[in-house]
N, C-alpha and C. Protein backbone atom coordinates (compact mmCIF):
# COMPACT_ATOMS: atom_id res chain seq x y z
N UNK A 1 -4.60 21.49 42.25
CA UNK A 1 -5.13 20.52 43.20
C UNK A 1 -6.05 21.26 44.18
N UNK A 2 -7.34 20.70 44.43
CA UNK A 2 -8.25 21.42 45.45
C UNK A 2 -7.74 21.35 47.21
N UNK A 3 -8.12 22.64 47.55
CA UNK A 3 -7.23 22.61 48.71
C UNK A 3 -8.66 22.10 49.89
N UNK A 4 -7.24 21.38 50.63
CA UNK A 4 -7.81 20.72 51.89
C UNK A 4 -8.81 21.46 52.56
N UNK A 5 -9.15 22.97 52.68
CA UNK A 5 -8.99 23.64 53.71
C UNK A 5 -10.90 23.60 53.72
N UNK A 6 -11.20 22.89 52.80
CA UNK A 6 -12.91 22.66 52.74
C UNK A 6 -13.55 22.09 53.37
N UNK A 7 -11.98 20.98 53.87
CA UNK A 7 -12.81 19.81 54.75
C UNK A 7 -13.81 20.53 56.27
N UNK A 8 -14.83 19.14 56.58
CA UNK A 8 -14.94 19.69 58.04
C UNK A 8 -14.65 18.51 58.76
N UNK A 9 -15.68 19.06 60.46
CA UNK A 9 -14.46 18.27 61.39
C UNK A 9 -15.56 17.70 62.06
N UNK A 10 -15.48 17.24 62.81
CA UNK A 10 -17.07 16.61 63.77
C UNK A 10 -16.07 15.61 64.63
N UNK A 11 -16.47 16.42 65.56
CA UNK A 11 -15.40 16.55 67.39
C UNK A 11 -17.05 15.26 67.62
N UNK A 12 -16.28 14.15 67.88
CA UNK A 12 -16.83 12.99 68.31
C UNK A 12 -17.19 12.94 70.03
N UNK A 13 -18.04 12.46 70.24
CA UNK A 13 -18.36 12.57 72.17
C UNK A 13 -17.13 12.35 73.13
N UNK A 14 -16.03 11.67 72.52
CA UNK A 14 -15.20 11.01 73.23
C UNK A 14 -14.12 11.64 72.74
N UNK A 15 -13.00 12.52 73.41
CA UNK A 15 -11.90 13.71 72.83
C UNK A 15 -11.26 12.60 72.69
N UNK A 16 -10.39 12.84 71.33
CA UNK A 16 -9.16 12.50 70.62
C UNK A 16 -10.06 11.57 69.64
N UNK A 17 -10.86 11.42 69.29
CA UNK A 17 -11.42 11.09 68.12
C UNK A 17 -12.52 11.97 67.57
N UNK A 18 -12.21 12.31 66.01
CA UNK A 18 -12.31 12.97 65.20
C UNK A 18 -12.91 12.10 63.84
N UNK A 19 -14.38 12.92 63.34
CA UNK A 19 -14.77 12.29 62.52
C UNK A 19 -14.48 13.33 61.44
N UNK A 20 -13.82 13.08 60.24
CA UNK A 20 -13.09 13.96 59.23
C UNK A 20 -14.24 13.69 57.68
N UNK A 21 -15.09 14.85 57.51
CA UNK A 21 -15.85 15.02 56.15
C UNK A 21 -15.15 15.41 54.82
N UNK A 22 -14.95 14.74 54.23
CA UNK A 22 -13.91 14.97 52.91
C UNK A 22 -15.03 15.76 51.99
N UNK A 23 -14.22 16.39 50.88
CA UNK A 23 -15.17 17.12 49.71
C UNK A 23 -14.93 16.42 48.68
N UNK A 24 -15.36 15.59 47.91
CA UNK A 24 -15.05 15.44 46.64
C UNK A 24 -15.38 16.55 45.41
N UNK A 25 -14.41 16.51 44.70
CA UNK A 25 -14.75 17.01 43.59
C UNK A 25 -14.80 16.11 42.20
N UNK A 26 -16.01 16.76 42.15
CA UNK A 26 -17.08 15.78 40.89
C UNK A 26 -16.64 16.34 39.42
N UNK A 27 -16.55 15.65 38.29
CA UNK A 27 -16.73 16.44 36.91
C UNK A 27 -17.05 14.82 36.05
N UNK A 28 -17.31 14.79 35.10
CA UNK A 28 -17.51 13.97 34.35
C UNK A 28 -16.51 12.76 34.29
N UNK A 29 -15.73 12.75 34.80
CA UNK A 29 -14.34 11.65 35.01
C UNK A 29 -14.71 10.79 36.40
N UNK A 30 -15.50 11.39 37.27
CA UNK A 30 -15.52 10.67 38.16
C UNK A 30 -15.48 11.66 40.01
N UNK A 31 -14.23 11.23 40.39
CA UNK A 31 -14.36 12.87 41.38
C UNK A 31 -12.72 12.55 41.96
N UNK A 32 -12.43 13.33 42.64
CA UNK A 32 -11.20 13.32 43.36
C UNK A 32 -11.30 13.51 44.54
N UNK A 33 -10.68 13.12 45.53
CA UNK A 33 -10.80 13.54 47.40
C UNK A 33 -9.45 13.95 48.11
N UNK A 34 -9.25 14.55 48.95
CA UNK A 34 -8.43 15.37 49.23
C UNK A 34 -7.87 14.69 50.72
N UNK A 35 -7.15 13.55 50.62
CA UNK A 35 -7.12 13.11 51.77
C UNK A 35 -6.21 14.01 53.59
N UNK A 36 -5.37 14.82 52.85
CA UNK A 36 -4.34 15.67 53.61
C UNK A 36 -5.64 16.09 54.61
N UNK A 37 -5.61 16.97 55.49
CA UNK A 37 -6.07 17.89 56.69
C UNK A 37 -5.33 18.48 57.46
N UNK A 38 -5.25 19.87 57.10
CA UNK A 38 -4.48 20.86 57.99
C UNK A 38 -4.52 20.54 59.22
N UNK A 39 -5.99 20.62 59.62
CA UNK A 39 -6.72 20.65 60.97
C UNK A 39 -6.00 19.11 61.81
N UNK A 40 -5.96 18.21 60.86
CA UNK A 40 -5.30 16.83 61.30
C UNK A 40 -3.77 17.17 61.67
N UNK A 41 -3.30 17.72 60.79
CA UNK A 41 -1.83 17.73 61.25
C UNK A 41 -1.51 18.92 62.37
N UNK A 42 -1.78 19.85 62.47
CA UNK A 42 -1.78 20.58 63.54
C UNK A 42 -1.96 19.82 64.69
N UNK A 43 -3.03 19.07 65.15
CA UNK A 43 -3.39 18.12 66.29
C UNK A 43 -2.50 17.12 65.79
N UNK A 44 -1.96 16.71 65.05
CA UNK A 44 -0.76 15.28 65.16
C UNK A 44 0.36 16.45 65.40
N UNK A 45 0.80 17.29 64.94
CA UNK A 45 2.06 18.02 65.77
C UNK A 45 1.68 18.56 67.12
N UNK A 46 1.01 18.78 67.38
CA UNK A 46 0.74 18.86 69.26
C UNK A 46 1.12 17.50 69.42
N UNK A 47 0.30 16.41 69.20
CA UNK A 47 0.28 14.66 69.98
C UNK A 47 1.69 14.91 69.42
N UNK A 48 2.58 15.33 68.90
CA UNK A 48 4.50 14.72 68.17
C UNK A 48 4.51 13.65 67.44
N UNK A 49 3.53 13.32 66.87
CA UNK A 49 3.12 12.08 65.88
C UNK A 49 3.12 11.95 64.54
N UNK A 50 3.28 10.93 63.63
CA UNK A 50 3.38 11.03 62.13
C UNK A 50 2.95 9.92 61.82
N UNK A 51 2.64 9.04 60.61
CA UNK A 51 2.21 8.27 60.16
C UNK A 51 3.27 7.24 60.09
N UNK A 52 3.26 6.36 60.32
CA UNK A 52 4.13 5.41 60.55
C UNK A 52 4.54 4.22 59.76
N UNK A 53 2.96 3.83 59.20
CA UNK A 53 2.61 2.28 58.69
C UNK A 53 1.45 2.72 57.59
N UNK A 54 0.67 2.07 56.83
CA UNK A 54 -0.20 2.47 56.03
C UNK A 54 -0.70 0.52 55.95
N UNK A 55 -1.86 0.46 56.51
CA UNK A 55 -2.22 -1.05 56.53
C UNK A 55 -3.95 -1.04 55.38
N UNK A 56 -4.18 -2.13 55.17
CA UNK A 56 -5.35 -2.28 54.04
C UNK A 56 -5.97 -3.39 54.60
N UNK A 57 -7.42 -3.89 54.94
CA UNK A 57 -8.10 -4.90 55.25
C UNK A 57 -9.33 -4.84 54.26
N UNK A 58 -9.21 -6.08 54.14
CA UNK A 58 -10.76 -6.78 53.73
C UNK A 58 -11.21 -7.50 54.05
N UNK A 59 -12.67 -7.31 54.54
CA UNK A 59 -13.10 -8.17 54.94
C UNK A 59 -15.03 -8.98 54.33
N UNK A 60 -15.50 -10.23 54.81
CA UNK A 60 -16.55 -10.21 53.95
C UNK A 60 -17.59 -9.85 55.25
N UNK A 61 -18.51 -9.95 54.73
CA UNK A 61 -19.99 -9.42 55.51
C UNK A 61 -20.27 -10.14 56.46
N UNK A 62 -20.69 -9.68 58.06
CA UNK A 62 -20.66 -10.47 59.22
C UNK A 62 -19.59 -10.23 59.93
N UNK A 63 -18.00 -10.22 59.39
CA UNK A 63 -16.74 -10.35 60.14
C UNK A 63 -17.11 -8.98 60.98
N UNK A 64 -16.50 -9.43 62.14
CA UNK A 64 -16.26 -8.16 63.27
C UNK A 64 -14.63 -8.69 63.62
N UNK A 65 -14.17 -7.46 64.07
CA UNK A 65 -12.64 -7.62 63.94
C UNK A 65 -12.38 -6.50 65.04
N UNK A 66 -12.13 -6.58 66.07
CA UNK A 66 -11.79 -5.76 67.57
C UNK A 66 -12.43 -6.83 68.68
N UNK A 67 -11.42 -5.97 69.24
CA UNK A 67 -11.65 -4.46 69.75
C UNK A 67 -10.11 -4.63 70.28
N UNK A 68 -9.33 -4.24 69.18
CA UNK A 68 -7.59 -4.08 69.28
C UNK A 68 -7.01 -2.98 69.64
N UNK A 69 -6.34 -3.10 70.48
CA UNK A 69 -4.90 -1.60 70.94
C UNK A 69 -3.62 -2.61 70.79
N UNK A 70 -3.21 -1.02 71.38
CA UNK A 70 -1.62 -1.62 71.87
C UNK A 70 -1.44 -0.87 72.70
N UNK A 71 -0.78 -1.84 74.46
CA UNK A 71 -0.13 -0.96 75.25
C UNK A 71 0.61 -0.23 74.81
N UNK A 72 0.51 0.80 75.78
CA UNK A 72 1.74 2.06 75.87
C UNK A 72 3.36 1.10 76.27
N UNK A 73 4.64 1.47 75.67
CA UNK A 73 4.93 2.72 75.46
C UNK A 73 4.51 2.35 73.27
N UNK A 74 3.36 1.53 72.93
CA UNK A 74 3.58 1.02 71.60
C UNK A 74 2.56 1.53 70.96
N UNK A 75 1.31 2.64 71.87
CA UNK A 75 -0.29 2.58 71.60
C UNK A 75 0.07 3.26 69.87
N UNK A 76 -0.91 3.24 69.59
CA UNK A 76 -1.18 3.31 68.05
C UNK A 76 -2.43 4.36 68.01
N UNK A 77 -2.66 5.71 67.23
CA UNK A 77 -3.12 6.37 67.00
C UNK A 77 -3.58 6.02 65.49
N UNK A 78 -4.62 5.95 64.58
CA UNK A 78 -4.98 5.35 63.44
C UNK A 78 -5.60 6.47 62.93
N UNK A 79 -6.08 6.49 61.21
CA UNK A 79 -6.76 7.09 60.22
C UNK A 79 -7.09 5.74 59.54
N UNK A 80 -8.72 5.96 59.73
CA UNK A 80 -9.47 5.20 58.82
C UNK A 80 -10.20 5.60 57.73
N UNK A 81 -10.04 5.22 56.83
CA UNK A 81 -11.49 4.99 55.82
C UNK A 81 -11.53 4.29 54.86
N UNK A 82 -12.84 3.64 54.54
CA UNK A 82 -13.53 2.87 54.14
C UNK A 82 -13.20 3.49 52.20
N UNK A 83 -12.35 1.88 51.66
CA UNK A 83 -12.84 2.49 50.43
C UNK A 83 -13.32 1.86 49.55
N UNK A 84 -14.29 1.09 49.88
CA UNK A 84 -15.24 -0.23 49.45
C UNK A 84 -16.26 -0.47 50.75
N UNK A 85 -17.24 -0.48 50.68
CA UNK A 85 -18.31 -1.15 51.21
C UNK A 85 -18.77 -0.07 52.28
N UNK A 86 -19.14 -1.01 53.51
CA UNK A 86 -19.66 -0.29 54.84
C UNK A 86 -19.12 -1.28 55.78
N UNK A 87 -19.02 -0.27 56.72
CA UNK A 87 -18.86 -0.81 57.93
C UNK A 87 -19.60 0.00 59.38
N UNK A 88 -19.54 -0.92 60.30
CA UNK A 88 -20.07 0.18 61.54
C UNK A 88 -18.82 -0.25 62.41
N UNK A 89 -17.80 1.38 62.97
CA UNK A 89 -16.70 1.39 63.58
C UNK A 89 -17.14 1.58 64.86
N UNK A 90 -16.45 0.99 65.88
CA UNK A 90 -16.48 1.08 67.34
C UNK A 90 -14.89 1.75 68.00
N UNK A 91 -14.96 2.75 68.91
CA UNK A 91 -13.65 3.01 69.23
C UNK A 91 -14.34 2.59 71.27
N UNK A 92 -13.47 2.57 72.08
CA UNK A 92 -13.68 2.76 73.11
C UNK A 92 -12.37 3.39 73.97
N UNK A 93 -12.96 3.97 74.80
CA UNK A 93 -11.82 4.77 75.67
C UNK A 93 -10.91 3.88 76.80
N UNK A 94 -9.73 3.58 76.57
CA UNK A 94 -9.28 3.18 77.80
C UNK A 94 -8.39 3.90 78.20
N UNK A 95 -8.11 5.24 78.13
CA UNK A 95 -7.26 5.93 79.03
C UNK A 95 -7.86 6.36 80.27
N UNK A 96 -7.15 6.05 81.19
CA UNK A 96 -7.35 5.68 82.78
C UNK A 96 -7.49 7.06 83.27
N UNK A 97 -7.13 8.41 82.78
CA UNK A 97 -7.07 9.77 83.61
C UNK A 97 -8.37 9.94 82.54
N UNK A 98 -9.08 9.60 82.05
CA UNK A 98 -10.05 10.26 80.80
C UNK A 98 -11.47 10.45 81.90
N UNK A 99 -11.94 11.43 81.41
CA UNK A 99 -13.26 11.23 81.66
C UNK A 99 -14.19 10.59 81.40
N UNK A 100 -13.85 10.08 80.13
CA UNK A 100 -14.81 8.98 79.55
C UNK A 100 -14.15 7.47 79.30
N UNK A 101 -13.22 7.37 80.08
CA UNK A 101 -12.95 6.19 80.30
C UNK A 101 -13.84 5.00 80.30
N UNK A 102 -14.28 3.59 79.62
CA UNK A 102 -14.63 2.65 79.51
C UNK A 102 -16.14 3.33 78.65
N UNK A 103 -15.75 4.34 78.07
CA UNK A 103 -17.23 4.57 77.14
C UNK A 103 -17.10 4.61 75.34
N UNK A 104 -17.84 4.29 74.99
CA UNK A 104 -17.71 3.55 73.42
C UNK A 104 -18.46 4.80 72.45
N UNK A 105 -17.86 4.83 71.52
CA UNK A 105 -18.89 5.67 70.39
C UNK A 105 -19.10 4.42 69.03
N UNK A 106 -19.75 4.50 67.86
CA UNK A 106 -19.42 3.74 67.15
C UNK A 106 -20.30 5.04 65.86
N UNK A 107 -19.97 4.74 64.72
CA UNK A 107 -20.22 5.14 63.68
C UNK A 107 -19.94 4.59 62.54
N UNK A 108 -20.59 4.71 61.80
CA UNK A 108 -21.00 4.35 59.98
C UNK A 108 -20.28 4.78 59.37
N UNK A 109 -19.42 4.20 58.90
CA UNK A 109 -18.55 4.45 57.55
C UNK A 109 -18.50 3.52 56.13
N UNK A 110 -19.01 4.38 55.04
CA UNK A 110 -18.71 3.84 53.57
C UNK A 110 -18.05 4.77 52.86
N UNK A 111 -17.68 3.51 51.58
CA UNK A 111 -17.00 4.47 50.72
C UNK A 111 -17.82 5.35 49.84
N UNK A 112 -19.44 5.01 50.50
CA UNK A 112 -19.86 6.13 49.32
C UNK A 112 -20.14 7.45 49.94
N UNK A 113 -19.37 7.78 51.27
CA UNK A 113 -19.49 9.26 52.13
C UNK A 113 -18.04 9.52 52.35
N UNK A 114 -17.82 10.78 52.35
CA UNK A 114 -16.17 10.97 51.87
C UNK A 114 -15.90 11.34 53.13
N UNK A 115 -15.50 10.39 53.94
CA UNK A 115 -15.36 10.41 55.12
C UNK A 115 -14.08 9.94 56.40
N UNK A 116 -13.79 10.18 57.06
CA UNK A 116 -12.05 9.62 57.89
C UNK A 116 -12.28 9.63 59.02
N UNK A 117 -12.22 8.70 60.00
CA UNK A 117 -12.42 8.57 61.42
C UNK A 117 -10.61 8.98 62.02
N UNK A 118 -10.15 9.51 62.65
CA UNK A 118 -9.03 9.83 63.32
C UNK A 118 -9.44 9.49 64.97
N UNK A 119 -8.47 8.41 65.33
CA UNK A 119 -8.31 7.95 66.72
C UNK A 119 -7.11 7.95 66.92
N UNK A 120 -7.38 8.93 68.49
CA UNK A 120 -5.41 9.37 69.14
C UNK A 120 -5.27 7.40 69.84
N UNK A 121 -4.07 7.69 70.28
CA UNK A 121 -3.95 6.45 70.97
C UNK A 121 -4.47 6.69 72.33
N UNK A 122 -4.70 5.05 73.09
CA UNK A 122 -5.05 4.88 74.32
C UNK A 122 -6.52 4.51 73.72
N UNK A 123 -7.00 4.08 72.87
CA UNK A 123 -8.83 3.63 72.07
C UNK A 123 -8.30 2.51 71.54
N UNK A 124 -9.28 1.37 72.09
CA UNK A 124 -9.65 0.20 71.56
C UNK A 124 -10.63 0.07 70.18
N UNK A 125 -9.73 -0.63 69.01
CA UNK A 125 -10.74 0.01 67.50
C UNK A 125 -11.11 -1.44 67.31
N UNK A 126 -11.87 -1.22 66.65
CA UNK A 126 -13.15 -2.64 66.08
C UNK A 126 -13.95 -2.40 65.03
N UNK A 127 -14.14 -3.25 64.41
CA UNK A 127 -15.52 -2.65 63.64
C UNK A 127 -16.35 -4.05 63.34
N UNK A 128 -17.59 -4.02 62.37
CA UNK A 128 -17.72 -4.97 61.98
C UNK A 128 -18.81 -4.76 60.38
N UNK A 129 -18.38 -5.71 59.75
CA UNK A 129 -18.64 -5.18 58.17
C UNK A 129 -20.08 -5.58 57.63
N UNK A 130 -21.04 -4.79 57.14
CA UNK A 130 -22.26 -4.67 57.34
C UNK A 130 -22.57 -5.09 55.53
N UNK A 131 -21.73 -4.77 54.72
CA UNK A 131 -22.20 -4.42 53.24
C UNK A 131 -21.57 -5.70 52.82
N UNK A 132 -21.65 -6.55 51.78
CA UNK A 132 -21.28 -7.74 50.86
C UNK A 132 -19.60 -8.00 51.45
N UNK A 133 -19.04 -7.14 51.08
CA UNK A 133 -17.67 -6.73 51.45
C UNK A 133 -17.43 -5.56 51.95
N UNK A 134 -16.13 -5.19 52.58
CA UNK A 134 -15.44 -3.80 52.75
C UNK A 134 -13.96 -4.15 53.07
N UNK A 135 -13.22 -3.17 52.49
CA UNK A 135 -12.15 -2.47 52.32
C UNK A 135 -11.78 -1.47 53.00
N UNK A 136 -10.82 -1.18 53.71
CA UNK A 136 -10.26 -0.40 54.51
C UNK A 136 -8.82 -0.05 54.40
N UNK A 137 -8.46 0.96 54.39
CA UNK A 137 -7.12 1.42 54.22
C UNK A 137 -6.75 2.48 55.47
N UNK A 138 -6.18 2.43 56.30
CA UNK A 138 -5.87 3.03 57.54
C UNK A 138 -3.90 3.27 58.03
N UNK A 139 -4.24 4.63 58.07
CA UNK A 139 -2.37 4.67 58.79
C UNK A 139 -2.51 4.63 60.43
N UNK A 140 -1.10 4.02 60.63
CA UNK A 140 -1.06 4.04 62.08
C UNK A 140 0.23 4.78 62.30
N UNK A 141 -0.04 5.18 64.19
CA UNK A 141 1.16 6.26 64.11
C UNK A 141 2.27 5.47 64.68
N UNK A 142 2.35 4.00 64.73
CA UNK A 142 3.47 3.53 64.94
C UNK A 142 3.35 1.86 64.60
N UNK A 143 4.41 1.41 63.88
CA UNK A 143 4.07 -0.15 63.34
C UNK A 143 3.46 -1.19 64.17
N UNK A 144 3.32 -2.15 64.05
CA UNK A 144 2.67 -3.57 64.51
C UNK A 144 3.32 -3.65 65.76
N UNK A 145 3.14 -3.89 67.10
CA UNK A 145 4.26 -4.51 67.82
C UNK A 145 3.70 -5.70 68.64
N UNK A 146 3.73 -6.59 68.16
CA UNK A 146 3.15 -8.33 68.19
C UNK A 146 3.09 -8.33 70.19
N UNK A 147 3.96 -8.57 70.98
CA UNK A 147 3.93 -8.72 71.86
C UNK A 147 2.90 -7.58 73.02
N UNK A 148 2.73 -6.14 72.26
CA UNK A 148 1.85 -5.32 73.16
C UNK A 148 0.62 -5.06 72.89
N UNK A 149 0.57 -5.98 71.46
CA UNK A 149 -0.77 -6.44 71.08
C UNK A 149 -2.06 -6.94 72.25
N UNK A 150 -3.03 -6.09 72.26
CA UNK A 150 -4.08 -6.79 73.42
C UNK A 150 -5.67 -6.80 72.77
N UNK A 151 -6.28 -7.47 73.37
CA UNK A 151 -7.76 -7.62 72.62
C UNK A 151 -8.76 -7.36 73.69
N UNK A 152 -9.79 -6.79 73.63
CA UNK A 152 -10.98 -6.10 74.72
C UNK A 152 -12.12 -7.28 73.86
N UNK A 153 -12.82 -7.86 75.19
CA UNK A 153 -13.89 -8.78 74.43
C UNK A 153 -14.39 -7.78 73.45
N UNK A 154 -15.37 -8.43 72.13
CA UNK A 154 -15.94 -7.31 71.92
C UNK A 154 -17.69 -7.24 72.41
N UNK A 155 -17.69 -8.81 73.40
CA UNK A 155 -18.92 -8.52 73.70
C UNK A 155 -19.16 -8.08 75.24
N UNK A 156 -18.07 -7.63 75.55
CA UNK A 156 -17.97 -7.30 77.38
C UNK A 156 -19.36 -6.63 77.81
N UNK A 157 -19.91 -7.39 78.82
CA UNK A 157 -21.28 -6.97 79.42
C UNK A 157 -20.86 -5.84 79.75
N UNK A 158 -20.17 -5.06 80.50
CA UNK A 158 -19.98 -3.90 80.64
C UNK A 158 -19.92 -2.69 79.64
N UNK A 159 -19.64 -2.72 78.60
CA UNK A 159 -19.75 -1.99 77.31
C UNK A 159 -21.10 -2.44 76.63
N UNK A 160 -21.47 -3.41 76.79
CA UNK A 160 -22.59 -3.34 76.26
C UNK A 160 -22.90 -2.72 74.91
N UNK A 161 -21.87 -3.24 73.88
CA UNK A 161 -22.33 -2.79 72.42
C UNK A 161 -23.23 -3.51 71.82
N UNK A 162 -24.22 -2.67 71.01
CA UNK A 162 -24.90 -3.36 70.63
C UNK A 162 -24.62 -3.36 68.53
N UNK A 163 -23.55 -4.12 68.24
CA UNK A 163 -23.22 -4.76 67.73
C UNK A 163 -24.39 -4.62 66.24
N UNK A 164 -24.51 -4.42 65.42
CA UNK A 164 -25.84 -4.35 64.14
C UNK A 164 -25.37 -5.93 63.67
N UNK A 165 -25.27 -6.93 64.14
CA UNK A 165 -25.15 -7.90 63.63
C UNK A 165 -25.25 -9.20 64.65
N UNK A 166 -25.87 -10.56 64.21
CA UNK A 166 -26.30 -11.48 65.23
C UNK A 166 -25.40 -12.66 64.84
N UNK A 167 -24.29 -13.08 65.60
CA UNK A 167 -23.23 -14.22 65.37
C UNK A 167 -22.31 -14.01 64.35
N UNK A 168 -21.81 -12.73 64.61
CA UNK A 168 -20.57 -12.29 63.38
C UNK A 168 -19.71 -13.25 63.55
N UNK A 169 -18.41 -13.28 62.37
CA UNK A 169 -17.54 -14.15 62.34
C UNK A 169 -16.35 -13.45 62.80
N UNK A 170 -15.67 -14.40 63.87
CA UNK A 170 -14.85 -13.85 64.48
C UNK A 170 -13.35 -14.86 64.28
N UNK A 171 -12.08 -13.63 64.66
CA UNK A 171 -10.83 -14.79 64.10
C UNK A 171 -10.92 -16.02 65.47
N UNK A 172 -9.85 -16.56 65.49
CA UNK A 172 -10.24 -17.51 66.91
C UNK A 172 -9.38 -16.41 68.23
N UNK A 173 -8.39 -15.45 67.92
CA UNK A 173 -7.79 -14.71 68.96
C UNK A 173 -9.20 -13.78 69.36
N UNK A 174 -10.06 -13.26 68.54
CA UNK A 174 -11.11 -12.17 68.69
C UNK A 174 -12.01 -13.24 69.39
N UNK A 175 -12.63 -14.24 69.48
CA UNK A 175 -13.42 -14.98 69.79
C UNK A 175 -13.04 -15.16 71.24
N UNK A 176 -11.31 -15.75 71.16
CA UNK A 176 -11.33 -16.15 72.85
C UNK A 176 -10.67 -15.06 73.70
N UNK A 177 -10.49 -13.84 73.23
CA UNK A 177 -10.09 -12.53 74.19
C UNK A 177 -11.38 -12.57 75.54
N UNK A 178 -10.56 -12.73 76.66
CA UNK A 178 -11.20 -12.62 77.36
C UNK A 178 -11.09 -11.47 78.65
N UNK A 179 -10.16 -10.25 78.05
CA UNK A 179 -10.51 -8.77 78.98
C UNK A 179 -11.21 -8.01 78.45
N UNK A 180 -11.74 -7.90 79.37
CA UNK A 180 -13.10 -6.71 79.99
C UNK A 180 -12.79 -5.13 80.57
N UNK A 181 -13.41 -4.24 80.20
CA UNK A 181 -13.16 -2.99 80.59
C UNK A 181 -12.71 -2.76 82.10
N UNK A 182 -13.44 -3.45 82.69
CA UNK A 182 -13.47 -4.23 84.07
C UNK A 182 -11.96 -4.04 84.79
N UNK A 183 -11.77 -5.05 84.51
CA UNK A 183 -10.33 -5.47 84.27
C UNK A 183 -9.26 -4.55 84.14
N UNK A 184 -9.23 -3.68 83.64
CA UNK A 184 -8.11 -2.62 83.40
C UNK A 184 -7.72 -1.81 83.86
């Protein structure tokens, strides 16, 4: 089995998110990817964290779907990637001691770049799906917990994302979330 240790790392503007470059290996069958990361688990044994849940979404073209957390003591630390289509991911910072508190990164993810977004907890995640369809398969570092469930508009004038899409389809909870970075 090809070892992890090829991957690289790309330290995102905003600490505790991590954009993870996978290697595939190619031969006439097709290729293989190496999902493990040393470098990942070392930083999840500092955070005392493990994978918890293993969730799968699909969605069709237009849908935007965030900008979801979960209060503390329930926040959720995630591994994403895309293994069908495209999407453009949004994380934003709401930890209150951060320096970059209420500031957003967003990035491009498909399945045709062998690629893993890693977000610690205390980040509001979103994305919205750019290609026919996409598929997503993501672990979280701790299950669903319905009640500490919270939603960040995803069009808050204050964040000011600018969104690659004009009247995405939204669920009706994503539509009528009405906190703001503001707010928090």
């Amino acid at each position: 089995m090809p070892s992890p240790d090829h991957q690289t790392h790309t330290e995102a503007r905003l600490e505790g998110v991590l954009l993870l470059d996978r290697t595939r290996h190619l031969d006439e069958r097709g290729w293989f990817e190496v999902l493990d990361d040393p470098v990942l688990h070392e930083r999840m044994g500092e955070l005392g964290m493990s994978w918890q849940q293993w969730n799968m979404s699909h969605s069709k073209q237009g849908v935007l779907r965030g900008l979801h957390y979960q209060e503390k003591p329930y926040g959720q630390a995630k591994l994403i990637r895309v293994v069908r289509g495209r999407i453009w991911d949004v994380v934003v910072d709401l930890r209150k001691k951060s320096p970059t508190f209420g500031r957003w990164q967003g990035f491009e993810l498909s399945a045709d770049e062998p690629q893993a977004l890693f977000i610690s907890e205390g980040f509001a995640h979103g994305f919205v799906t750019l290609s026919e369809e996409a598929e997503l398969i993501y672990a979280v570092s701790r299950p669903r917990h319905e009640s500490s469930e919270r939603v960040l508009r995803w069009d808050d004038p204050d964040l000011a994302i600018p969104w690659p899409v004009e009247g995405p389809s939204l669920s009706e909870r994503d539509h009528l979330a009405s906190l703001c970075i503001r707010g928090l």
